[in-house]
Protein backbone atom coordinates (compact mmCIF):
# COMPACT_ATOMS: atom_id res chain seq x y z
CA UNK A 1 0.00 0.00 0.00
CA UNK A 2 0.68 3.32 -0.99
CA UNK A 3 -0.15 6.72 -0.53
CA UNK A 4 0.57 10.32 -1.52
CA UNK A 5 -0.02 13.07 1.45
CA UNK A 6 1.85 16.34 0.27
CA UNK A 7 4.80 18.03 -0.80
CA UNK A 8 5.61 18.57 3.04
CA UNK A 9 5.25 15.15 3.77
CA UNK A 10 6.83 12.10 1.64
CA UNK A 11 4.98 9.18 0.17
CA UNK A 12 3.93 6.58 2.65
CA UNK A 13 4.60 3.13 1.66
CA UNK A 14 3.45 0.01 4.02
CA UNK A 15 5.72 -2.45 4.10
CA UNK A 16 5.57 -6.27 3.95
CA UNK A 17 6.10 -6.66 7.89
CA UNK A 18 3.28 -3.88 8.62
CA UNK A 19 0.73 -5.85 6.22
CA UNK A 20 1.79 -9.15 8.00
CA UNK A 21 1.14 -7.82 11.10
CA UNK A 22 -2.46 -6.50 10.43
CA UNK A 23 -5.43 -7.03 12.20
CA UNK A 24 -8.88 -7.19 10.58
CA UNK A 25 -9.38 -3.61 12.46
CA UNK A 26 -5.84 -2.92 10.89
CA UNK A 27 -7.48 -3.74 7.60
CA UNK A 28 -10.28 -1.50 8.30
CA UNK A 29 -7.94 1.20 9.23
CA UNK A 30 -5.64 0.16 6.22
CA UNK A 31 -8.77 0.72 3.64
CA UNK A 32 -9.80 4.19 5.40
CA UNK A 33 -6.37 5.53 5.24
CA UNK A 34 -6.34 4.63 1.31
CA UNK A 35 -8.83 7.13 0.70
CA UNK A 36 -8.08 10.03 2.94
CA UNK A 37 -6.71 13.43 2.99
CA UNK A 38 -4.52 12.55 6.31
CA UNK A 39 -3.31 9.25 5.48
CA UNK A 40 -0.35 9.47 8.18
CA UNK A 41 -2.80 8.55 10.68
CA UNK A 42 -2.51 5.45 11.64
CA UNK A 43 -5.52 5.35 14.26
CA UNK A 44 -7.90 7.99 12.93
CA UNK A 45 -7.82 8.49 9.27
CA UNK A 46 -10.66 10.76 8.04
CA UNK A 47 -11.91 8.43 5.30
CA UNK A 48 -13.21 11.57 3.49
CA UNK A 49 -12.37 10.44 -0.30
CA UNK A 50 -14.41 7.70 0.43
CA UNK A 51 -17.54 8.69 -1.22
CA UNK A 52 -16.04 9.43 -4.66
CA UNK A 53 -13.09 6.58 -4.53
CA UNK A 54 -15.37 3.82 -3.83
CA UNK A 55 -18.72 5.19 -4.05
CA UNK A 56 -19.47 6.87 -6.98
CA UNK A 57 -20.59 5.22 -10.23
CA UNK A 58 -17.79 3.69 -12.14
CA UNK A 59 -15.40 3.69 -9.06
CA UNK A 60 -13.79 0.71 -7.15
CA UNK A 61 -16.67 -0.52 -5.35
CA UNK A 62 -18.99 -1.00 -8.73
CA UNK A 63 -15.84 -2.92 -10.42
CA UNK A 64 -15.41 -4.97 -7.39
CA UNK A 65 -19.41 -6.13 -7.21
CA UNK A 66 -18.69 -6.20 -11.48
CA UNK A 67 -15.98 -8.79 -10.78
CA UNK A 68 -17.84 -10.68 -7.89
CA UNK A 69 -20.54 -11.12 -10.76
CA UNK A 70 -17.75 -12.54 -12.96
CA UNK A 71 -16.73 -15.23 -10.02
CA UNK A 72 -20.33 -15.79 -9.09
CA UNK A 73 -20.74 -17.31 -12.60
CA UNK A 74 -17.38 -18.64 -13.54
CA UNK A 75 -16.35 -22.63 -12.78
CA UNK A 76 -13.44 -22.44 -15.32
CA UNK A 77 -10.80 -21.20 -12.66
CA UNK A 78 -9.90 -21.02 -9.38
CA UNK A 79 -7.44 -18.52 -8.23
CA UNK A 80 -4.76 -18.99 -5.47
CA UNK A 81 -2.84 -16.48 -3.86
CA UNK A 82 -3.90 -13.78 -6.12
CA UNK A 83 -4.28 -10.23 -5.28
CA UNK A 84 -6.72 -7.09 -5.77
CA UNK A 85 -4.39 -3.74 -7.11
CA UNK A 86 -6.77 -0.88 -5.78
CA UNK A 87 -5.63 2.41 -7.71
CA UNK A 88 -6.47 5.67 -7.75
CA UNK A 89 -4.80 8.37 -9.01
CA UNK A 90 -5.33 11.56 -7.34
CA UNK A 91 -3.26 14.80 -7.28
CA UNK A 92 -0.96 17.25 -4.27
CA UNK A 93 -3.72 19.49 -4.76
CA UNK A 94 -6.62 17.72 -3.83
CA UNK A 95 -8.99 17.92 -1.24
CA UNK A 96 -12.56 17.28 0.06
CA UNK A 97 -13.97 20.84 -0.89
CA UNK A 98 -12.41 20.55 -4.51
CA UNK A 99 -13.68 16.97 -4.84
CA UNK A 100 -17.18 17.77 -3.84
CA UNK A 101 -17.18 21.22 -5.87
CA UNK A 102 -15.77 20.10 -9.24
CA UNK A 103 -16.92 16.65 -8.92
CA UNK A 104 -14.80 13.37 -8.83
CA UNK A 105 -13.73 12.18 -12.61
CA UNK A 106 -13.30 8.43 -12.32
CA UNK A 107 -9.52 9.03 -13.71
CA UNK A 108 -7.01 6.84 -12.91
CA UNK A 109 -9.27 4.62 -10.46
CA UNK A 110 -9.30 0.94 -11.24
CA UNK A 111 -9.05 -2.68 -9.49
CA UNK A 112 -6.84 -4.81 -11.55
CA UNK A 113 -6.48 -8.74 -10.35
CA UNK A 114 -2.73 -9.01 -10.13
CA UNK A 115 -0.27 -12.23 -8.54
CA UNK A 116 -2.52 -14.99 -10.09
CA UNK A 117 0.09 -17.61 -10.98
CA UNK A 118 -1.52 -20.11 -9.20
CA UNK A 119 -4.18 -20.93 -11.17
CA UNK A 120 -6.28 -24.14 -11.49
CA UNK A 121 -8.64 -25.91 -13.23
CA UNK A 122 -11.89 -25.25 -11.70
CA UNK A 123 -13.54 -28.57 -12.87
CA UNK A 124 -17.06 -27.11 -13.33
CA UNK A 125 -17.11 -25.40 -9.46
CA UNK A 126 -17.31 -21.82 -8.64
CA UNK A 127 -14.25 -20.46 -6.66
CA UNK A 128 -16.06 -20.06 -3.46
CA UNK A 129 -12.78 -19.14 -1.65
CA UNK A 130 -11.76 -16.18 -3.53
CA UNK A 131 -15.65 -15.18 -3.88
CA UNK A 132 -15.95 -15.16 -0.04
CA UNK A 133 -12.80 -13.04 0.46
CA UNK A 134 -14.07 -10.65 -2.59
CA UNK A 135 -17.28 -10.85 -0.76
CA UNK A 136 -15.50 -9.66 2.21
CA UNK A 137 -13.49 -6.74 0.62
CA UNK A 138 -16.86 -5.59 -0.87
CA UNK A 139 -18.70 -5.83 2.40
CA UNK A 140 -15.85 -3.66 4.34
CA UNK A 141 -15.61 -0.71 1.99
CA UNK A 142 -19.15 -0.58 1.86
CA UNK A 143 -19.11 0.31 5.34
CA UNK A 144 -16.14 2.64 4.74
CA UNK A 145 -18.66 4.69 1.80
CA UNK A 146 -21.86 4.55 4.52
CA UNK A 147 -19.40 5.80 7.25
CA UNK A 148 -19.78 2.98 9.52
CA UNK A 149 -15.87 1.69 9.76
């Protein structure tokens, strides 16, 4: 994980000990931080990007719930160890006022399915283990959108 603050302050970066070491609150907190305009804070984050970063149309929750319909229907494959890339690309500039005033343009904001080398034969069976932890994903930044993490 990844995130841009400011020109005061550098780019945090999580590294691989810090995501070992998460909790599920941690992952809560992790998410929240993602799409904030103090993303330094590791206890309170303000979560304020929210809306238009996983909310609005077009954004990552809608491709997430779009690729949950994919795996709710697919028995080809079933995915091991794969990953979810969350982007957005946003700018120093930014911040609530200018996204609610000019409105947020769904540049640069995608969910790419990334790390999927181990890939097998799904003999006619969905892939309930990577639906449930999509499932999961979905359900926790929903409650990041309706304010409730």
């Amino acid at each position: 994980m990844q995130v841009y603050e400011s020109p005061e302050k550098p780019t945090w970066k999580a590294d691989k000990n810090w995501c070992k070491r998460l909790t599920n609150k941690g992952v809560r907190v992790a998410l929240k931080r993602f799409v904030s305009l103090n993303p330094s804070s590791e206890t309170d984050p303000d979560g304020l990007l929210a809306p238009y970063i996983y909310g609005a149309p077009g954004c990552i929750l809608s491709q997430l719930l779009e690729l949950k319909a994919w795996f709710e229907e697919q028995t080809l494959y079933h995915f091991y160890s794969a990953s979810l890339l969350l982007i957005y690309e946003g700018d120093s500039t930014s911040s609530n006022e200018s996204f609610h005033s000019s409105g947020f343009r769904n540049r640069g904001i995608s969910v790419k399915l990334i790390d999927y080398a181990h890939v097998l034969d799904g003999e006619n069976i969905i892939d309930h283990n990577f639906l449930g932890g999509l499932c999961s994903l979905i359900n926790v930044i929903s409650q990041i959108v309706a304010g409730k993490a």
